[in-house]
Protein backbone atom coordinates (compact mmCIF):
# COMPACT_ATOMS: atom_id res chain seq x y z
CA UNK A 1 158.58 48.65 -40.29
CA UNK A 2 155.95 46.14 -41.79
CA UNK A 3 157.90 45.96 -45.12
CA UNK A 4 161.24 44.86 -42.81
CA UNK A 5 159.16 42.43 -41.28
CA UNK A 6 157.71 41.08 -44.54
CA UNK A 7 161.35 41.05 -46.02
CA UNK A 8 162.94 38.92 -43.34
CA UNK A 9 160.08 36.66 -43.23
CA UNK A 10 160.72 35.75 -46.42
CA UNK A 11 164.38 35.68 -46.49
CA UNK A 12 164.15 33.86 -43.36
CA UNK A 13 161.39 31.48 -45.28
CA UNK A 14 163.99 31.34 -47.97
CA UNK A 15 166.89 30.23 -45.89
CA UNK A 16 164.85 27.88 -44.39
CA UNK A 17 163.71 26.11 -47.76
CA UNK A 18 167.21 25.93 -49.06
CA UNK A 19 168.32 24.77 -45.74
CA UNK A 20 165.77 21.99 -45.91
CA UNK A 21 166.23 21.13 -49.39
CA UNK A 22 170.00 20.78 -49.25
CA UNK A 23 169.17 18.53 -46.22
CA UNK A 24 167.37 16.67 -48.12
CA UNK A 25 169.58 16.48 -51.21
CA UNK A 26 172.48 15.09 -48.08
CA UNK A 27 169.81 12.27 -47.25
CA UNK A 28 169.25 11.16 -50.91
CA UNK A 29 172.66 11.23 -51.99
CA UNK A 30 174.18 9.36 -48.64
CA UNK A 31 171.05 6.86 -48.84
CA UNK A 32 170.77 6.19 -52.21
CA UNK A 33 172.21 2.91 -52.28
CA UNK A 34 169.16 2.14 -49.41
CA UNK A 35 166.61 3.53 -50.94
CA UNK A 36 167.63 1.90 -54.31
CA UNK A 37 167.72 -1.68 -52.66
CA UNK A 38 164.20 -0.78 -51.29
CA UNK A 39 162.69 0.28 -54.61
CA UNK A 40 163.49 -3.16 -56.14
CA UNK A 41 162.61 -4.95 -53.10
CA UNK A 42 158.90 -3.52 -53.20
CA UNK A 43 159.35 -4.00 -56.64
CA UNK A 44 159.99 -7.57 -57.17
CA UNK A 45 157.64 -8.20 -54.17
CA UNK A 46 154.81 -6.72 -56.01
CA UNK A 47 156.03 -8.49 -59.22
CA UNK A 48 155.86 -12.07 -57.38
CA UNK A 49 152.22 -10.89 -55.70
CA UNK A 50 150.89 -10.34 -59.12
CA UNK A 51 152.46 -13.76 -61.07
CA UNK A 52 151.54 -15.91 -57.88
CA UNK A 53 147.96 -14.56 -58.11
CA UNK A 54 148.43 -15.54 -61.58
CA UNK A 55 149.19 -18.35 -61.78
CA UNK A 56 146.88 -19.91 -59.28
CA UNK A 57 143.79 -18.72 -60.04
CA UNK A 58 141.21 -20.85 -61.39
CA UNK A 59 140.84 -20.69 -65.13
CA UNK A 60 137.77 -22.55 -65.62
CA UNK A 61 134.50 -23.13 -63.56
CA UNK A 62 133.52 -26.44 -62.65
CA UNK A 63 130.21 -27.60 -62.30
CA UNK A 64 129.52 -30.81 -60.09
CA UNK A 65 126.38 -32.00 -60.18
CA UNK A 66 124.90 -34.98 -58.00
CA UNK A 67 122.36 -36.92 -60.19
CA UNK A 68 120.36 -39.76 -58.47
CA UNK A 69 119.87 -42.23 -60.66
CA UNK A 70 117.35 -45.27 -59.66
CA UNK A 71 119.16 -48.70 -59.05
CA UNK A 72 117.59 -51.70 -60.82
CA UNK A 73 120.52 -54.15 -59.66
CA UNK A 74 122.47 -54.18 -57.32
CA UNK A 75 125.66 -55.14 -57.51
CA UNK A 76 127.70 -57.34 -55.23
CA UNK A 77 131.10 -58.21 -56.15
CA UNK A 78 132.21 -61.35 -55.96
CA UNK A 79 134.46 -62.68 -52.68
CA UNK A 80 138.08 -62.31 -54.05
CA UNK A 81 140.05 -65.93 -54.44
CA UNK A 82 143.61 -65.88 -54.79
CA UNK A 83 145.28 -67.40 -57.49
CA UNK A 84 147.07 -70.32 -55.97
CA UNK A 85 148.02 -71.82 -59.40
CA UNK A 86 150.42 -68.48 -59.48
CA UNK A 87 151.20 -68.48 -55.70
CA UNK A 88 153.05 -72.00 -56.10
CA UNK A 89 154.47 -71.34 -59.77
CA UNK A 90 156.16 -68.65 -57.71
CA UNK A 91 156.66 -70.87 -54.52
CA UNK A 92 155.25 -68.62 -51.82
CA UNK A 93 154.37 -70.06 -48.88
CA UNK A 94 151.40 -69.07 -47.01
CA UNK A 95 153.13 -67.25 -44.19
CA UNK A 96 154.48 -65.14 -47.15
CA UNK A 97 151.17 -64.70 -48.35
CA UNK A 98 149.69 -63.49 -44.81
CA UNK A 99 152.42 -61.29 -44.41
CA UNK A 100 152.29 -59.63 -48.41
CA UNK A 101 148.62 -59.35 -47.20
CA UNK A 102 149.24 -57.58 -44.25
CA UNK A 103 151.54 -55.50 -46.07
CA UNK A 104 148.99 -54.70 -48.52
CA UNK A 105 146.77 -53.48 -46.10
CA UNK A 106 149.39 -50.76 -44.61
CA UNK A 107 150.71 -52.28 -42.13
CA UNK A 108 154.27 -51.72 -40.53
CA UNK A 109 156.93 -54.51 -39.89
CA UNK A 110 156.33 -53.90 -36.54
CA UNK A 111 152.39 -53.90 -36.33
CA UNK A 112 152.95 -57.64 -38.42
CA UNK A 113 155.07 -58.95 -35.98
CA UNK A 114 152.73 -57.76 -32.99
CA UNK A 115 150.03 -59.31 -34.84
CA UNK A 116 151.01 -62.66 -35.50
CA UNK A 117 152.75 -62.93 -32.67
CA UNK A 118 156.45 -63.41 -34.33
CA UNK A 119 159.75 -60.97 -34.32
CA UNK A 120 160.17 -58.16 -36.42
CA UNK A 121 163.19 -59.75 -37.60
CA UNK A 122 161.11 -63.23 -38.77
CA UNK A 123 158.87 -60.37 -40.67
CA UNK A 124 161.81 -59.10 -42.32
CA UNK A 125 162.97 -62.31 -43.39
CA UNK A 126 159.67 -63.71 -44.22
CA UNK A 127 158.88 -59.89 -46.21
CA UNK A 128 162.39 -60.13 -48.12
CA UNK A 129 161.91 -63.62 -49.57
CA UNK A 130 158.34 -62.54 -50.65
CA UNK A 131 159.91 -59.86 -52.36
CA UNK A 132 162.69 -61.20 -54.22
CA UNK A 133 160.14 -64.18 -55.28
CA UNK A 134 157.76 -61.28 -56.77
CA UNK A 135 160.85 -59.09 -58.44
CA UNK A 136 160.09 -56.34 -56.21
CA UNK A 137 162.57 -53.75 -54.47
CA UNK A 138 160.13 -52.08 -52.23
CA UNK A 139 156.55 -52.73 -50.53
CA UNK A 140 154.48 -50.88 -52.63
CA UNK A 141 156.19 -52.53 -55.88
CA UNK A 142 155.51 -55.87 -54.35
CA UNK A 143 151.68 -55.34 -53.45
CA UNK A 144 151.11 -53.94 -57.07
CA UNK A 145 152.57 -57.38 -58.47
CA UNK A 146 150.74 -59.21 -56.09
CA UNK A 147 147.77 -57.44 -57.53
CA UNK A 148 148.43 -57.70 -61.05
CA UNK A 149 148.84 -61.54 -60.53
CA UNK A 150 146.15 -62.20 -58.90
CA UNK A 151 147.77 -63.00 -55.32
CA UNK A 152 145.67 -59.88 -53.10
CA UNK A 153 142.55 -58.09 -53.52
């Protein structure tokens, strides 16, 4: 009686396994196509992981170092004078001028006109014939010629 027990435990053990195992060989072969797409997901995932981590990291160490170094002499920069000689070869009026400078500073057409009290349509004017006097297309191109000829800070 024991060794009928034993038997059809393990044939029943047995049936089970191959029961199991074809179920599983069903789920593989019907989700392959899944599982396959999910491989090379986690795949290129990990790929992009590793080359970001790469890439970024710091390849050398730098030192700063704050050294105090006693001042004999001060120095005080001179207060800056525009170069008028330029300002009329160019024939910009002063208004121009206070508006390039204002400009220069960051300011918006809007914030000019608030400031000096005028419409943002006078600022417009007053900014395009500043501009077209300099060469320049946009703001930042016009402050950088004022500044290379001498006409702002």
């Amino acid at each position: 009686m024991k060794r009928q027990v034993l038997i059809f435990g393990l044939v029943g053990g047995l049936l089970i396994t191959v029961l199991r195992w074809t179920d599983y060989q069903f789920l593989i072969i019907e989700h392959s196509l899944q599982i396959y797409g999910g491989l090379t997901a986690l795949t290129f995932a990990a790929l992009g992981i590793w080359l970001g981590l790469r890439i970024t990291r710091a390849r050398h160490t730098v030192v700063v170092k704050e050294v105090l170094v006693p001042a004999t002499q001060t120095f005080v920069l001179p207060p800056f004078v525009p170069n008028e000689q330029k300002r009329d070869d160019l024939g910009i009026t002063r208004r121009e001028m206070e508006i390039l400078e204002l400009v220069a500073q960051g300011m918006s057409n809007r914030e000019i006109a608030d400031k000096l009290f005028v419409s943002e349509n006078t600022v417009k004017t007053h900014c395009s014939r500043a501009f077209d006097k300099l060469g320049a297309r946009r703001r930042t191109q016009a402050v950088q010629l004022g500044k290379e000829l001498g006409l702002l800070p």
